[in-house]
N, C-alpha and C. Protein backbone atom coordinates (compact mmCIF):
# COMPACT_ATOMS: atom_id res chain seq x y z
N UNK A 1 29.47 1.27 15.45
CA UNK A 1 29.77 2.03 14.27
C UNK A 1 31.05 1.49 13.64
N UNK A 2 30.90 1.05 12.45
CA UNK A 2 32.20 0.68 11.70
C UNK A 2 32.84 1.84 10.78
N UNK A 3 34.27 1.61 11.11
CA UNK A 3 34.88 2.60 10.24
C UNK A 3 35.63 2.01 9.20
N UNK A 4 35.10 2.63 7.78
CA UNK A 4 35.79 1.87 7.00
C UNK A 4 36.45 2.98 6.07
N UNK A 5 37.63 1.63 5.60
CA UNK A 5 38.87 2.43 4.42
C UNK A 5 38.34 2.32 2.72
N UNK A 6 38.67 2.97 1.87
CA UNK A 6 38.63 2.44 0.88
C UNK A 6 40.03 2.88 0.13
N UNK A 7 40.81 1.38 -0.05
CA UNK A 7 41.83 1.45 -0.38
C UNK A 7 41.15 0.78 -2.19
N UNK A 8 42.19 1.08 -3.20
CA UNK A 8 41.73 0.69 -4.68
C UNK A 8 40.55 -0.06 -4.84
N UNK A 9 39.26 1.20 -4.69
CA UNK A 9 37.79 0.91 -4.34
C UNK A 9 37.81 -0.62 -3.69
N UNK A 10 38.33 -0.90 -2.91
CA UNK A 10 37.88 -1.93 -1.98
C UNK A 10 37.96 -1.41 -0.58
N UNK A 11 37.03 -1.94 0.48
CA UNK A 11 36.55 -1.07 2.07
C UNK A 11 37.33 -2.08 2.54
N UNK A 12 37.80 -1.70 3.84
CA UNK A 12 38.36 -2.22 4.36
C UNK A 12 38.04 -2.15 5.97
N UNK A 13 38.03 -2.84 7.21
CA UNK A 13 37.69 -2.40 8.71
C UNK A 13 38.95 -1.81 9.16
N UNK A 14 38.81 -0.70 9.99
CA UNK A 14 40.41 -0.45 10.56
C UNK A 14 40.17 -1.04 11.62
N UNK A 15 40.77 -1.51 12.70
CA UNK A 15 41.13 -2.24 14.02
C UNK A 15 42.46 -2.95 14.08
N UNK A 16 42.32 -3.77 15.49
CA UNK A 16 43.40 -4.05 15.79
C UNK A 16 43.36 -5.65 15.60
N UNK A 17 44.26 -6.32 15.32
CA UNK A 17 44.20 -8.19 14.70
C UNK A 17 43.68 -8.39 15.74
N UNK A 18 44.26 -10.01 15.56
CA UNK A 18 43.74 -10.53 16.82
C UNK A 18 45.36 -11.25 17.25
N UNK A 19 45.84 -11.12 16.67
CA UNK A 19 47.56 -11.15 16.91
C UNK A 19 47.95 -10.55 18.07
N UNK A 20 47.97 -9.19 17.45
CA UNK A 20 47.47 -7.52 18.31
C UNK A 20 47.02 -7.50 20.12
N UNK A 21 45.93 -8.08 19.55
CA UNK A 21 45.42 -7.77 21.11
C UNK A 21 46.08 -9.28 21.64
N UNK A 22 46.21 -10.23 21.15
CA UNK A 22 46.79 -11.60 22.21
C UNK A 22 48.02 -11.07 22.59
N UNK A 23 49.03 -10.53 21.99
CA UNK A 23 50.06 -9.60 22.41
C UNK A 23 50.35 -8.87 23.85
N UNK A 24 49.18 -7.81 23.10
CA UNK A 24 49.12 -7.17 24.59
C UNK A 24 48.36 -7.51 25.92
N UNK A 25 47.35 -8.28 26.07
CA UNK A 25 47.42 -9.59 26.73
C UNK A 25 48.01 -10.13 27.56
N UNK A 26 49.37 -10.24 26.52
CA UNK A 26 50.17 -11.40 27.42
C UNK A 26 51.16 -10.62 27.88
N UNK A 27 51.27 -9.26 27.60
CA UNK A 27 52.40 -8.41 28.06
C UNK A 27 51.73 -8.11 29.52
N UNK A 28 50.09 -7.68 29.33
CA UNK A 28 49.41 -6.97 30.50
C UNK A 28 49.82 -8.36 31.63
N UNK A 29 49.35 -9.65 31.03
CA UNK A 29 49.73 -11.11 32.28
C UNK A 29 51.05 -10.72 33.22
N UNK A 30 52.29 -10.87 31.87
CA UNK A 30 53.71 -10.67 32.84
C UNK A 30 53.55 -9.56 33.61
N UNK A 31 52.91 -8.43 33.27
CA UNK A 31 53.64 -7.49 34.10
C UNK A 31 52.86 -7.82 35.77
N UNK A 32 51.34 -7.78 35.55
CA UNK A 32 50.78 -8.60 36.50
C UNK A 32 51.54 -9.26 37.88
N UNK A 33 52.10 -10.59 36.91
CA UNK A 33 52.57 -11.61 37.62
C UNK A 33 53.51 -11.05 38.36
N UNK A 34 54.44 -10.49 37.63
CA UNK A 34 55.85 -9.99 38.08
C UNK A 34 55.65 -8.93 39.71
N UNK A 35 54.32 -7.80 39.30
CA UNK A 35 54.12 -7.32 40.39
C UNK A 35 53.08 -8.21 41.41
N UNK A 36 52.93 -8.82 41.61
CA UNK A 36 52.27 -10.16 42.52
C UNK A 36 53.61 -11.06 42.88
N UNK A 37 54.68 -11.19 42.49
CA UNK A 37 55.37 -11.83 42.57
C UNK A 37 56.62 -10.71 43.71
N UNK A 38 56.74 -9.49 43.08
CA UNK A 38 57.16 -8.82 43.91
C UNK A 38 56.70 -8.35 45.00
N UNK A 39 55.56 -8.15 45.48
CA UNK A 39 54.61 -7.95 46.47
C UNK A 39 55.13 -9.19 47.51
N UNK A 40 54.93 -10.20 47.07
CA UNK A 40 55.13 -11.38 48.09
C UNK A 40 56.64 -11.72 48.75
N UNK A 41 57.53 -10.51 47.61
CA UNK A 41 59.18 -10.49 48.16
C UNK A 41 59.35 -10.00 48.81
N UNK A 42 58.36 -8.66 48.97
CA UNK A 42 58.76 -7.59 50.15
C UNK A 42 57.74 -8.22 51.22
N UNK A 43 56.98 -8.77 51.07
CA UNK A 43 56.60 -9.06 52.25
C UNK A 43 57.13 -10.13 53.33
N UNK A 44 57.88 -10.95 52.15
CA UNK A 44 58.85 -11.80 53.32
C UNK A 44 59.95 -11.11 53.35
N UNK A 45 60.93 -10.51 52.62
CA UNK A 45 61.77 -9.71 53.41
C UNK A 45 61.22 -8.87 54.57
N UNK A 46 60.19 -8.46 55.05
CA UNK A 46 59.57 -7.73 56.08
C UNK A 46 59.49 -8.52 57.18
N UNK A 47 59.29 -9.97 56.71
CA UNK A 47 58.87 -10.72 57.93
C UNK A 47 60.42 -11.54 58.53
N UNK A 48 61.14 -11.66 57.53
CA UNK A 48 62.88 -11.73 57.84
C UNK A 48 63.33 -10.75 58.67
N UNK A 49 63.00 -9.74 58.18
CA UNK A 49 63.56 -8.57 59.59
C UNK A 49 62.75 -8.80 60.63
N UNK A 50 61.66 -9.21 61.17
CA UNK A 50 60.96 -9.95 62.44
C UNK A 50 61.86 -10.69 63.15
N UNK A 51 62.77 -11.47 61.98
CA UNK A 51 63.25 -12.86 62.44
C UNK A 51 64.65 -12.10 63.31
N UNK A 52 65.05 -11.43 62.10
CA UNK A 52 66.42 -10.26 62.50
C UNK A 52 66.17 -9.78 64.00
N UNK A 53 64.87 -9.18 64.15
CA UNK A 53 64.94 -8.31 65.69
C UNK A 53 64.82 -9.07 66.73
N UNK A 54 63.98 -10.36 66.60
CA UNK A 54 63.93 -11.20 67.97
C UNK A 54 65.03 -11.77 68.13
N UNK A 55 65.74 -12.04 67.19
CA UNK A 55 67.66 -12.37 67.56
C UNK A 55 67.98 -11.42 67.91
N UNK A 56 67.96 -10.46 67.69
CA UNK A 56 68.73 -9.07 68.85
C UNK A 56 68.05 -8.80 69.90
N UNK A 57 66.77 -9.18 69.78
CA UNK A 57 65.91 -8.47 71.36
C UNK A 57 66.94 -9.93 72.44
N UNK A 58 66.57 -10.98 71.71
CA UNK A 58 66.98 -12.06 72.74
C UNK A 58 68.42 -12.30 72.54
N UNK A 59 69.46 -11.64 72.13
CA UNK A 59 70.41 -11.59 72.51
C UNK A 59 70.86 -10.64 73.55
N UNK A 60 70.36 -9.71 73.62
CA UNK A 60 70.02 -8.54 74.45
C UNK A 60 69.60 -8.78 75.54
N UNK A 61 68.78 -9.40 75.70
CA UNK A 61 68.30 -10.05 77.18
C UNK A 61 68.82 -10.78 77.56
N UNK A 62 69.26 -11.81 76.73
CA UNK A 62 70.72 -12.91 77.52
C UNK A 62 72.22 -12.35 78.15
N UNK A 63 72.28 -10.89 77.47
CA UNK A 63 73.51 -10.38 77.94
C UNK A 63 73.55 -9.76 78.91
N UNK A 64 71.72 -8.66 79.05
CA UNK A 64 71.60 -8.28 80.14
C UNK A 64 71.46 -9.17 81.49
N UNK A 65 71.22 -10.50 81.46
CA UNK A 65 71.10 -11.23 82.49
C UNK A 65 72.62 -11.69 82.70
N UNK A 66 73.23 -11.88 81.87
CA UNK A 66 74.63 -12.38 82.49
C UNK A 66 75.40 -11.51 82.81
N UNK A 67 75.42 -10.05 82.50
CA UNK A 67 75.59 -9.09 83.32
C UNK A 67 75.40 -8.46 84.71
N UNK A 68 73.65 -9.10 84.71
CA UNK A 68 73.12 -8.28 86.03
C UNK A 68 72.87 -9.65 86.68
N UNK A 69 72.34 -10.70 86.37
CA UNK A 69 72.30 -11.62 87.50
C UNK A 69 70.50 -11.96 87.65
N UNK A 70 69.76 -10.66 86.49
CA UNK A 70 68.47 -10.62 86.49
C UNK A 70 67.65 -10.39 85.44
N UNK A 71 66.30 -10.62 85.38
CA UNK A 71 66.02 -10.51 84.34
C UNK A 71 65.54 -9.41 84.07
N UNK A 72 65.11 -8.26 83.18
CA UNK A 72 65.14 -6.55 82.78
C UNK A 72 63.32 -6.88 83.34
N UNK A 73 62.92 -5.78 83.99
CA UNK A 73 61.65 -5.71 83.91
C UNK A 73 60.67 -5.78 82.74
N UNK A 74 59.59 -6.38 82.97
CA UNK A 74 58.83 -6.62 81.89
C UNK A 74 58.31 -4.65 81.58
N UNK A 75 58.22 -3.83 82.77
CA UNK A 75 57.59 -2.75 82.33
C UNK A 75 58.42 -2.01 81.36
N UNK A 76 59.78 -1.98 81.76
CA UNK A 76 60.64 -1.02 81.55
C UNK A 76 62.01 -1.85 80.71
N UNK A 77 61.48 -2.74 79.86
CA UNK A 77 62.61 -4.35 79.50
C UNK A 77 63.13 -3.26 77.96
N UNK A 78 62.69 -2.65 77.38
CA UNK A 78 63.79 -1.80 76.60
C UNK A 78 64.49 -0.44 76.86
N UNK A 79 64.08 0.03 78.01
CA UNK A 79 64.53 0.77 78.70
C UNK A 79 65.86 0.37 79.71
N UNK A 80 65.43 -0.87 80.17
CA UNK A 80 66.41 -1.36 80.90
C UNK A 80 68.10 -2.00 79.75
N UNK A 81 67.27 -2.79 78.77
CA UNK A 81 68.43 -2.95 77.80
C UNK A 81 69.19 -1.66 77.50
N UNK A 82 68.73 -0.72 76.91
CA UNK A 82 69.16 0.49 76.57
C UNK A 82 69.93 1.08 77.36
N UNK A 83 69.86 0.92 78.71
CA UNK A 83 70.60 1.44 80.03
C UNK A 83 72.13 0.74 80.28
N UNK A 84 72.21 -0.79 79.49
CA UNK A 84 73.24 -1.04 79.83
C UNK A 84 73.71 -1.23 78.00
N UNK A 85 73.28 0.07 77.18
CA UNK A 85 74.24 -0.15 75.99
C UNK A 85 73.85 -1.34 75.08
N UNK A 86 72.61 -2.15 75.52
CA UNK A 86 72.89 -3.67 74.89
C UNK A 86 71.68 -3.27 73.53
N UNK A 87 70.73 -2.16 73.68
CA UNK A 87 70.25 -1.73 72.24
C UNK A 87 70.25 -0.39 71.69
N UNK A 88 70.18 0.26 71.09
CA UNK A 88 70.35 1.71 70.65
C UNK A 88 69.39 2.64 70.71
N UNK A 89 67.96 2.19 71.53
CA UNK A 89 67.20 3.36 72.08
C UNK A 89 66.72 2.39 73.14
N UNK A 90 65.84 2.86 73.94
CA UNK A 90 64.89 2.44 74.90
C UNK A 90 63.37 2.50 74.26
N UNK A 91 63.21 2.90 73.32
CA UNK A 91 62.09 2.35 72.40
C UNK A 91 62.40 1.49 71.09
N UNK A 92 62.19 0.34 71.12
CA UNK A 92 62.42 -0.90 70.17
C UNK A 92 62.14 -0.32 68.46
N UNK A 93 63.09 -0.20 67.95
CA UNK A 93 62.66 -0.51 65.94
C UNK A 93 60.76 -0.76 66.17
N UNK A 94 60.37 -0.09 65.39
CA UNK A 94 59.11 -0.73 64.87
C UNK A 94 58.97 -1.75 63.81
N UNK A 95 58.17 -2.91 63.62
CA UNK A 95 58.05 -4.09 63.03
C UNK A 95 57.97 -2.93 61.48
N UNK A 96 58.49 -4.28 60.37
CA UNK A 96 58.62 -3.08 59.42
C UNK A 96 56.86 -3.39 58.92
N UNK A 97 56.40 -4.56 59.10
CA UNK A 97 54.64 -4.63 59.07
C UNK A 97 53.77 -3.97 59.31
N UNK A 98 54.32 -2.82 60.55
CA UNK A 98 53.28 -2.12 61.17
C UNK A 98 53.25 -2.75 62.26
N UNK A 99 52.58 -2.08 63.53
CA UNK A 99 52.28 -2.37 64.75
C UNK A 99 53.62 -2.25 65.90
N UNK A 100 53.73 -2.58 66.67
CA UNK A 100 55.16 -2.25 68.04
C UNK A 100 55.29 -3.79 68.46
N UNK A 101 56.24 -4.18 69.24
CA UNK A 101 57.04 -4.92 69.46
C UNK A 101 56.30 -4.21 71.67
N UNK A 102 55.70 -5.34 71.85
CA UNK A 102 55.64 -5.25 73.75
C UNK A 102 56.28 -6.70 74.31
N UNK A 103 56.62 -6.25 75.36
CA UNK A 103 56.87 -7.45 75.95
C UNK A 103 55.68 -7.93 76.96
N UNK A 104 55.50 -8.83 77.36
CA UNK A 104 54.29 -9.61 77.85
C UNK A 104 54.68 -10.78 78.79
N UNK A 105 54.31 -10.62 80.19
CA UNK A 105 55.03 -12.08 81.12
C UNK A 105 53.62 -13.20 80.55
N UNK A 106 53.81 -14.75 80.45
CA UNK A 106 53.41 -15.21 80.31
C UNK A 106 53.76 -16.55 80.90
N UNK A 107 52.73 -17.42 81.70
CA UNK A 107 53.87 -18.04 83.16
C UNK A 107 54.74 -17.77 83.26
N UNK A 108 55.27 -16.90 83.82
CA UNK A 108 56.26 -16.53 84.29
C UNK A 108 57.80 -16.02 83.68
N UNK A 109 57.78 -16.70 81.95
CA UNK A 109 58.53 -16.31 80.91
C UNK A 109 58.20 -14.61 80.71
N UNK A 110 59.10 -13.92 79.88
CA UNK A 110 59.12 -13.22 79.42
C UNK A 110 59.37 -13.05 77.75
N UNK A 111 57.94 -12.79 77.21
CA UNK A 111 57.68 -12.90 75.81
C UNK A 111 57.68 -11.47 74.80
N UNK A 112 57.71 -11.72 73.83
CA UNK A 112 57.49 -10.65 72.88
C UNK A 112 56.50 -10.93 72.41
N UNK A 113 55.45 -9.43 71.71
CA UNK A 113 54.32 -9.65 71.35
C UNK A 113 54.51 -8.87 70.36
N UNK A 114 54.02 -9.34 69.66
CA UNK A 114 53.65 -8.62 67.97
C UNK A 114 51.63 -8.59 67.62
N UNK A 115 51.32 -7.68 67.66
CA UNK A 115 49.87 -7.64 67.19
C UNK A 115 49.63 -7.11 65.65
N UNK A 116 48.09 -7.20 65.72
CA UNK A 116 47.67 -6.65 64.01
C UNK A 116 48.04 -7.33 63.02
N UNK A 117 48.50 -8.47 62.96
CA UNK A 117 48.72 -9.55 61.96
C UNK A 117 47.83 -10.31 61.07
N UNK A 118 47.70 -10.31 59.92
CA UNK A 118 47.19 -11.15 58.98
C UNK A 118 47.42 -12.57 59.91
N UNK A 119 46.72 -13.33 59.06
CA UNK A 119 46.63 -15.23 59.12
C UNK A 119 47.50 -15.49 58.30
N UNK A 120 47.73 -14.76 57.04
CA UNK A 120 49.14 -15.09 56.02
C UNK A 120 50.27 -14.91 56.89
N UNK A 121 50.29 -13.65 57.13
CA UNK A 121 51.58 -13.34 57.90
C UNK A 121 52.18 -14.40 59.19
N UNK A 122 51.29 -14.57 59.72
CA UNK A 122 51.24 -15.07 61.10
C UNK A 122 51.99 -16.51 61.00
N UNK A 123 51.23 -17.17 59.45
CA UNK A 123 51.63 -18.61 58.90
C UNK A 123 53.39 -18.16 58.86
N UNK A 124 53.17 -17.21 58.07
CA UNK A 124 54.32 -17.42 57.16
C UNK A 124 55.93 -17.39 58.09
N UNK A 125 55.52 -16.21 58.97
CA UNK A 125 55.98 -15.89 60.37
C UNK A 125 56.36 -17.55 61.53
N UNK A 126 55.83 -17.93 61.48
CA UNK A 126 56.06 -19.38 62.25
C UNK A 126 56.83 -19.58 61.38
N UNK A 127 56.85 -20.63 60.21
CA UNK A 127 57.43 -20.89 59.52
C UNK A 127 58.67 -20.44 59.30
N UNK A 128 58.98 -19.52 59.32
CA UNK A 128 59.95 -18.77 59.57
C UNK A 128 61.36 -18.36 60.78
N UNK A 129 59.99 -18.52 62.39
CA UNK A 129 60.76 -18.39 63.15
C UNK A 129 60.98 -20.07 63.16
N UNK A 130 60.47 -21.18 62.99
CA UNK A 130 60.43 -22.64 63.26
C UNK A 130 62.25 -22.57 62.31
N UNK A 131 62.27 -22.43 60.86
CA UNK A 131 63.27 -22.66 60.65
C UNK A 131 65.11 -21.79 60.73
N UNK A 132 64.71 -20.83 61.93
CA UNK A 132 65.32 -20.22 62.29
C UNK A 132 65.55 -20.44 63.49
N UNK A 133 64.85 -20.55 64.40
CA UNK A 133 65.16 -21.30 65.98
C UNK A 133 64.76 -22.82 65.82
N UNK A 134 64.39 -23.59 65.18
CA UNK A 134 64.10 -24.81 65.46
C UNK A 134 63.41 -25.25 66.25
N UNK A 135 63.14 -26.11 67.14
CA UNK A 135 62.07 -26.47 68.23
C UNK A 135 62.35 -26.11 69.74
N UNK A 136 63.01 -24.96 69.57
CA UNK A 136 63.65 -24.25 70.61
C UNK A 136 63.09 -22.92 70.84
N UNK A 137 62.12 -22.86 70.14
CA UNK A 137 61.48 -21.59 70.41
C UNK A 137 59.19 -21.59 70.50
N UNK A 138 59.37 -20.88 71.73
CA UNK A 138 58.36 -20.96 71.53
C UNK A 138 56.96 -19.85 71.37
N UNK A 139 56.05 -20.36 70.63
CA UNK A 139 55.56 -19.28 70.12
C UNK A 139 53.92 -19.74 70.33
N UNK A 140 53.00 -18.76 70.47
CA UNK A 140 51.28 -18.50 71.04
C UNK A 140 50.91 -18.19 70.46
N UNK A 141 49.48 -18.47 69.73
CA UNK A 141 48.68 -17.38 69.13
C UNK A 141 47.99 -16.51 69.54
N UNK A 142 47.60 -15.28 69.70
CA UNK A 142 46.89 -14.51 70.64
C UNK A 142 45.06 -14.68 69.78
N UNK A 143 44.35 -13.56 70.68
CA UNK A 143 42.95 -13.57 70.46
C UNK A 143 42.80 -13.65 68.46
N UNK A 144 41.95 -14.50 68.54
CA UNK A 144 41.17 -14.41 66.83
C UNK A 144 42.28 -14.56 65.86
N UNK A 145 43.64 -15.04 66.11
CA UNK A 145 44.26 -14.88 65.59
C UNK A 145 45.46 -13.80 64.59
N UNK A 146 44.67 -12.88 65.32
CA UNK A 146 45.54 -11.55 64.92
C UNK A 146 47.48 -11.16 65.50
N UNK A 147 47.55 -11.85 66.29
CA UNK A 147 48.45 -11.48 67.28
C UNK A 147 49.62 -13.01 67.69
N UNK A 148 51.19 -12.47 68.05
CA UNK A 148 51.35 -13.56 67.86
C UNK A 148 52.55 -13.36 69.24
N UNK A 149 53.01 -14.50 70.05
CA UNK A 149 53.60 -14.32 71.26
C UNK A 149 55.04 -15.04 71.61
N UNK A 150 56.12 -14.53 71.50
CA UNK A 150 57.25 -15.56 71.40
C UNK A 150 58.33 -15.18 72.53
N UNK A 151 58.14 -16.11 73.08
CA UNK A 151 58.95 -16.53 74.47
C UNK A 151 60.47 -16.52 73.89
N UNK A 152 61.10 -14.81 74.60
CA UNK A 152 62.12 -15.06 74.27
C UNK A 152 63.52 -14.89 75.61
N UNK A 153 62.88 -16.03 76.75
CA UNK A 153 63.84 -16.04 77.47
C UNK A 153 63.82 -17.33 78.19
């Protein structure tokens, strides 16, 4: 259905140009981008605080061993930190991703485990701990790739 004007007997279409709509368009693109762009900030700031806690879990465990002479039980390893003051509960921060923070013996090391992980995350996460510990750290992939394992002693 067309709606028309009649301005000094001439009709006219009312709508919007085509100026108009390329406009808004390109306003709807930026804003888009901008939130796709922010999405991907908080998600590596999320995975930076990953990087943040395994430097405190494993500073924590290095202090508790040069303290005690041993290494904290794998059952009871934030309980045991917590006992000598070296973290601020006996249940670990939760990952800000979602999922818990376990510890896991693995030959004979004592690892941290992070589960429920994307394949993005997981990438992005290496990458991350690689240029933060360097080739000094080592890290597993668990089942199907969901899950990820880092030897932090």
């Amino acid at each position: 259905m067309e709606i028309k004007s009649k301005i000094n007997n001439k009709y006219y279409l009312k709508g919007f140009t085509l100026v108009e709509i390329s406009i808004v368009l390109l306003i709807i693109g930026i804003l888009t981008g901008a939130v796709l762009k922010g999405k991907n900030i908080i998600e590596s700031v999320k995975l930076d605080s990953i990087v943040s806690d395994i430097r405190e879990i494993q500073m924590a465990h290095s202090q508790y061993i040069n303290t005690t002479a041993r290494k904290p039980s794998t059952n009871t390893f934030f309980k045991d930190l917590k006992e000598y003051e070296l973290i601020e509960s006996d249940v670990f921060k939760a990952p800000r991703i979602g999922g818990k923070y376990s510890i896991v013996d693995d030959n004979n090391h004592q690892c941290l485990k992070l589960d429920n992980l994307t394949e993005k995350q997981i990438k992005v996460l290496q990458a991350k701990l690689r240029s933060a510990f360097g080739e000094n750290i080592y890290i597993t992939l668990g089942d199907e790739n969901t899950s990820i394992t880092i030897q932090i002693d």
